[in-house]
Structure formats: C-alpha cells, structure tokens
C-alpha atoms as a PDB file:
ATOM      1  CA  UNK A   1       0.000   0.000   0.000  1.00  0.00           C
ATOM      2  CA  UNK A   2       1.411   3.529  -1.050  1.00  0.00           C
ATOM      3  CA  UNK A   3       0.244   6.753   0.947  1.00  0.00           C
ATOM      4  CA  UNK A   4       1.503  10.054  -0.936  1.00  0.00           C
ATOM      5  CA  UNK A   5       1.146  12.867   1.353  1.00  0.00           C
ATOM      6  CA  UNK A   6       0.919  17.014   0.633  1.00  0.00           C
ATOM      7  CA  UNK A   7       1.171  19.677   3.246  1.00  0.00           C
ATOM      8  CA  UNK A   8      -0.265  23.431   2.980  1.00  0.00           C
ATOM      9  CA  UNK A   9      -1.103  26.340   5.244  1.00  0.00           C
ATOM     10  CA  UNK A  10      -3.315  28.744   5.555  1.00  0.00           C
ATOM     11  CA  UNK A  11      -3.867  31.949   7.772  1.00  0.00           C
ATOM     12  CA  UNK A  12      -6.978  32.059  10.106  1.00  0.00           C
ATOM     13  CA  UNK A  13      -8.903  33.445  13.405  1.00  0.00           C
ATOM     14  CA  UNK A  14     -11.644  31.714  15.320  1.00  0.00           C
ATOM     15  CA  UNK A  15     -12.757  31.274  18.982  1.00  0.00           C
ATOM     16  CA  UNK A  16     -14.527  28.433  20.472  1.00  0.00           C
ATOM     17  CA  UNK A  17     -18.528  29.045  21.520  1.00  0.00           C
ATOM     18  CA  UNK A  18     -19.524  28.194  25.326  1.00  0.00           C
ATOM     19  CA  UNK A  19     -15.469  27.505  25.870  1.00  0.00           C
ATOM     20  CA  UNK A  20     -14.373  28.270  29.430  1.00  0.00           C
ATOM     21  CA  UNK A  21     -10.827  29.283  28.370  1.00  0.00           C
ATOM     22  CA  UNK A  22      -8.819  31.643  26.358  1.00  0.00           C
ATOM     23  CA  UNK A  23      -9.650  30.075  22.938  1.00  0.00           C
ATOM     24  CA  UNK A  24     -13.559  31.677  23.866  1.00  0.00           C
ATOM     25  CA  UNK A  25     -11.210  34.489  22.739  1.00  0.00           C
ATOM     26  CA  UNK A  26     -11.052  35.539  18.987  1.00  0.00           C
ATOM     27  CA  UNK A  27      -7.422  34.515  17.937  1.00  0.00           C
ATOM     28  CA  UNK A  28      -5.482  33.198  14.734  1.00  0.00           C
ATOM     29  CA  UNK A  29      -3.279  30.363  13.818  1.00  0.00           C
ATOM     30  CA  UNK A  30      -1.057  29.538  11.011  1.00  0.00           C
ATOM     31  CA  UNK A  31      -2.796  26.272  10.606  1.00  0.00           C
ATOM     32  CA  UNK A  32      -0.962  23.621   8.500  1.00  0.00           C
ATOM     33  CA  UNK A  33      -3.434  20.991   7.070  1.00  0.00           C
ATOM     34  CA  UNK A  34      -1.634  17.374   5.486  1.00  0.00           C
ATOM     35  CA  UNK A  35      -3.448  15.631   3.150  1.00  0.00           C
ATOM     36  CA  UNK A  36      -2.799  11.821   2.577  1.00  0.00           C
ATOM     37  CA  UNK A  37      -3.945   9.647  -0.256  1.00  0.00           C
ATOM     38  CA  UNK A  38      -3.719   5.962  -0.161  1.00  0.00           C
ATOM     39  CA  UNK A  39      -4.014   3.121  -2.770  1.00  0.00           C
ATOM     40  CA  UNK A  40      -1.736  -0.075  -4.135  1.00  0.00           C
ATOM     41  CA  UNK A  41      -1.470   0.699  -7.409  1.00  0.00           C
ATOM     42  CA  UNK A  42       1.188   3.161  -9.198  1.00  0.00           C
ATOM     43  CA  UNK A  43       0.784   4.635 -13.171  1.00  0.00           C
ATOM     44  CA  UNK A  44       2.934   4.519 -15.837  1.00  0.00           C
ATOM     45  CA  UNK A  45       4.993   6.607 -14.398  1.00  0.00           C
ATOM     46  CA  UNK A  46       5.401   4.775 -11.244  1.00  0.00           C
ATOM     47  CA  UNK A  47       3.029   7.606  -9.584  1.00  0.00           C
ATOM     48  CA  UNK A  48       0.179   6.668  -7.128  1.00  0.00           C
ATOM     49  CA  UNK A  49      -1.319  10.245  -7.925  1.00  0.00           C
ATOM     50  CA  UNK A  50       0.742  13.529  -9.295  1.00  0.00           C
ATOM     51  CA  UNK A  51       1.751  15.983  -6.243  1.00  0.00           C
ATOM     52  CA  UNK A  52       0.478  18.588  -8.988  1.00  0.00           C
ATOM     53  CA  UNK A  53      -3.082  17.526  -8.682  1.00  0.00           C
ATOM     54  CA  UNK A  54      -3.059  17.287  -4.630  1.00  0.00           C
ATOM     55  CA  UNK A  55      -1.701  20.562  -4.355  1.00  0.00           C
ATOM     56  CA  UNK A  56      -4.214  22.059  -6.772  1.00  0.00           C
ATOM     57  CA  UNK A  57      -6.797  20.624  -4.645  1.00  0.00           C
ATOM     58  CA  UNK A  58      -5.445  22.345  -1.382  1.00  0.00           C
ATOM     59  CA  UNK A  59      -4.360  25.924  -2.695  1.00  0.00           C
ATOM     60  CA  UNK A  60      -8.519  25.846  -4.052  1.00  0.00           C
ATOM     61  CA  UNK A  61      -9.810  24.931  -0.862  1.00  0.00           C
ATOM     62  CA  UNK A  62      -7.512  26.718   1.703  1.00  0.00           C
ATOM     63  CA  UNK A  63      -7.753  29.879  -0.401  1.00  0.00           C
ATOM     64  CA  UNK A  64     -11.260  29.889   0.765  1.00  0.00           C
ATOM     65  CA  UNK A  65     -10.323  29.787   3.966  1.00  0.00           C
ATOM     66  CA  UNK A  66      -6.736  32.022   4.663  1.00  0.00           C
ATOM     67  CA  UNK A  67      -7.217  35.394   6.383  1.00  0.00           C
ATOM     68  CA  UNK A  68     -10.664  34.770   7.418  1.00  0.00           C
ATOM     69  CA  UNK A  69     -12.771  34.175  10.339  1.00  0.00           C
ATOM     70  CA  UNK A  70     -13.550  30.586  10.296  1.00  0.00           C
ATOM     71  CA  UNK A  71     -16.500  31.462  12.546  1.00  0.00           C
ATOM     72  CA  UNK A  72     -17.838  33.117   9.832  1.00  0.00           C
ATOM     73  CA  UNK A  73     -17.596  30.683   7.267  1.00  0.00           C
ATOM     74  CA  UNK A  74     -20.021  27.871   5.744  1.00  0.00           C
ATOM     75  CA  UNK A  75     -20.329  25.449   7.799  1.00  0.00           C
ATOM     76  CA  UNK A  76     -19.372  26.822  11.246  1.00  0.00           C
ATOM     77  CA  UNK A  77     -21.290  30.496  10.871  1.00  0.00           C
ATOM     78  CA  UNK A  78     -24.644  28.923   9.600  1.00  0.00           C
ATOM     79  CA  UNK A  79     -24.921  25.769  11.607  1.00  0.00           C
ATOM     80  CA  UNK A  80     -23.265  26.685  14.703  1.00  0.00           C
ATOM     81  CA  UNK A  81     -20.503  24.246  15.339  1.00  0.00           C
ATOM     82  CA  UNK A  82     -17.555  25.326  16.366  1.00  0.00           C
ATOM     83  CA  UNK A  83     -14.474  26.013  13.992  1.00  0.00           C
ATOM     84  CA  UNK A  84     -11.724  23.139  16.246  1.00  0.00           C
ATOM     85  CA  UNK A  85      -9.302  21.753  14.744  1.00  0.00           C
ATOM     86  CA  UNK A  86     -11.247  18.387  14.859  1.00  0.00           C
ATOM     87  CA  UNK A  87     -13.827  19.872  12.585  1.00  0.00           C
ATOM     88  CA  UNK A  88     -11.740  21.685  10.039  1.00  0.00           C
ATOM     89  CA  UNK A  89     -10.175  18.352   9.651  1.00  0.00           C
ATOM     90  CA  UNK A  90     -13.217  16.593   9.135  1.00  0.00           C
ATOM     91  CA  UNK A  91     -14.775  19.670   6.852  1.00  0.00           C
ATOM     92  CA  UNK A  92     -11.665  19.198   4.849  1.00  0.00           C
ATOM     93  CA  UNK A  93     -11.839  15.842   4.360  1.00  0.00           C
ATOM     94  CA  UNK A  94     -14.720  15.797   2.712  1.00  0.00           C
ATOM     95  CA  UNK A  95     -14.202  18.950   0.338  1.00  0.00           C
ATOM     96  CA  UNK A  96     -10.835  17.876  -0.660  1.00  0.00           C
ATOM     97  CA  UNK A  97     -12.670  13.843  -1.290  1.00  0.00           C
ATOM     98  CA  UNK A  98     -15.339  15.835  -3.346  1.00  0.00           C
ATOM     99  CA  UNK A  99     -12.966  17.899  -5.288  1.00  0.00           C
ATOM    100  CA  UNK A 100      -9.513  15.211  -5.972  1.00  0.00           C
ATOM    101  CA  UNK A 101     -10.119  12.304  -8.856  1.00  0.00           C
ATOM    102  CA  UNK A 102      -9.102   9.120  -7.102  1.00  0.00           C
ATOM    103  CA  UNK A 103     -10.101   6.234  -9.375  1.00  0.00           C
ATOM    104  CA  UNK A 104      -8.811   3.874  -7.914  1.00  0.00           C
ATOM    105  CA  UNK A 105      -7.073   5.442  -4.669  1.00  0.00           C
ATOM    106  CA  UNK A 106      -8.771   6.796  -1.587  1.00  0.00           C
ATOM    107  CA  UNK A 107      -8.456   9.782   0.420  1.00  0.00           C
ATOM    108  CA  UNK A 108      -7.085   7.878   3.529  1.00  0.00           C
ATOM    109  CA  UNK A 109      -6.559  10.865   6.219  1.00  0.00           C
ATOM    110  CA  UNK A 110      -6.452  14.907   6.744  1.00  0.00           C
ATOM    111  CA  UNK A 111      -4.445  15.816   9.534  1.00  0.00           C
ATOM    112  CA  UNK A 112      -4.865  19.799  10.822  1.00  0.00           C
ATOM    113  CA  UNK A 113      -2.207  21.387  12.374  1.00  0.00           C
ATOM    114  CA  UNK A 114      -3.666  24.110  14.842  1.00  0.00           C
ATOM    115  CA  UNK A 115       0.487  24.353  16.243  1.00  0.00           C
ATOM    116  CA  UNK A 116       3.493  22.432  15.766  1.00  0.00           C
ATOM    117  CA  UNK A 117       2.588  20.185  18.461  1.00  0.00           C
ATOM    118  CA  UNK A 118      -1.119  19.899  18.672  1.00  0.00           C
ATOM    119  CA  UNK A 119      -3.157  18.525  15.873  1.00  0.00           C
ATOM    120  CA  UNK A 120      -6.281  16.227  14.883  1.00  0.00           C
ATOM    121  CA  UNK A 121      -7.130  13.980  12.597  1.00  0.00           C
ATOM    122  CA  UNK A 122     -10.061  12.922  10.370  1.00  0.00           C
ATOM    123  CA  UNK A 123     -10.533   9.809   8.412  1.00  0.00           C
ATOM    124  CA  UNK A 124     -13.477   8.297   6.934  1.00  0.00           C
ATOM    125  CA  UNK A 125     -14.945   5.191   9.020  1.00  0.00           C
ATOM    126  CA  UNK A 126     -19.193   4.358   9.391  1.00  0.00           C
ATOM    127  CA  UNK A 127     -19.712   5.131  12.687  1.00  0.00           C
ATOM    128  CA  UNK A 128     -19.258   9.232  11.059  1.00  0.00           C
ATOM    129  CA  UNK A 129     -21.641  10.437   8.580  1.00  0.00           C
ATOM    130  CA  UNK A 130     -20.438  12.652   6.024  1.00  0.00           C
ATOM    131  CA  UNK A 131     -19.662  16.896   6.586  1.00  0.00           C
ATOM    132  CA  UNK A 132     -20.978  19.048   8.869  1.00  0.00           C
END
C-alpha cells in the first residue's frame, strides 16, 4: 500500500462558543493541514497520484479559507458548530474527497495542524456520517 502525502497552510482566526478558556477568545493560527492519499497501485509513471493535482486541490480549498474568520464561514457560521481543529479536519476531508479524482485510490486521512505540536485527525470510518 502507497500513501503520498501534501502539506499546505493557511492563515486564520476563530474562537470556540460556550469555551471556558482563552480560545472563547477571537485569535489566529497559522494552521498547517496534510493531506494523505492511499491506494496499491502506481501509473505509468510509477506515480500513485501527481503531487500537482493534490496541491491544486489544497491551494482551491484553503484559499477559501486564509485570512478569514472561520466562525464566519459555511459550515461553522450557519450551523453553529464550532471552527476546532477536529472539525476543520473533518470539513476538509470531505471537500478535498469531493474535489480530488481518485479512481482507484482513496483519500485515507487529513491531519490539521492548529500548532506544531497539537493537531487532529479525520478519516473516513461508518460510525461518522459525512460533513458538517
């Protein structure tokens, strides 16, 4: 099995809702976001998937996103959840799986970096129902 693996970053404020702490506070991040692909079968070339197309697929998305308020944005602003790093992860899974062309690979993980030491993780299992 072959995982091929791009990191990005993007620019960003938020605060946490009903948060007893200072992240209730409006305050940014230089949040790195890694996205991994997954499959057992190489190209031509000897490529699972180009690092071209990956990276196209993250400057789209996180351009959305840089030097915003996260709070403000679809999904967080309209439905109320809160802008973690546990749900950008998952919220970027899912844009990222609607917007690559896998064939025969998988999107296997998105990994959000809110610092260099603290992060979360989203991957795709049953027990969790599509995006937020």
């Amino acid at each position: 099995m072959f995982q091929v693996c791009v990191r990005a970053h993007f620019d960003a404020a938020h605060f946490i809702r009903d948060y007893d702490g200072d992240c209730a506070k409006l305050h940014g991040h230089r949040w790195d976001v890694e996205v991994c692909i997954e499959g057992s079968q190489l190209n031509q070339l000897g490529m699972l998937i180009d690092f071209k197309d990956v990276k196209q697929s993250i400057r789209k998305t996180l351009k959305l996103l840089d030097h915003s308020l996260l709070n403000d944005l679809t999904p967080f602003g309209i439905n109320g959840v809160n802008p973690t790093a546990e749900n950008l992860a998952r919220f970027l899974f899912f844009e990222f799986k609607g917007d690559l062309v896998l064939e025969d690979k998988h999107l296997a993980w998105v990994k959000v970096y809110e610092s260099p030491d603290t992060w979360a993780l989203f991957k795709e299992d049953k027990s969790v129902r599509g995006a937020l």
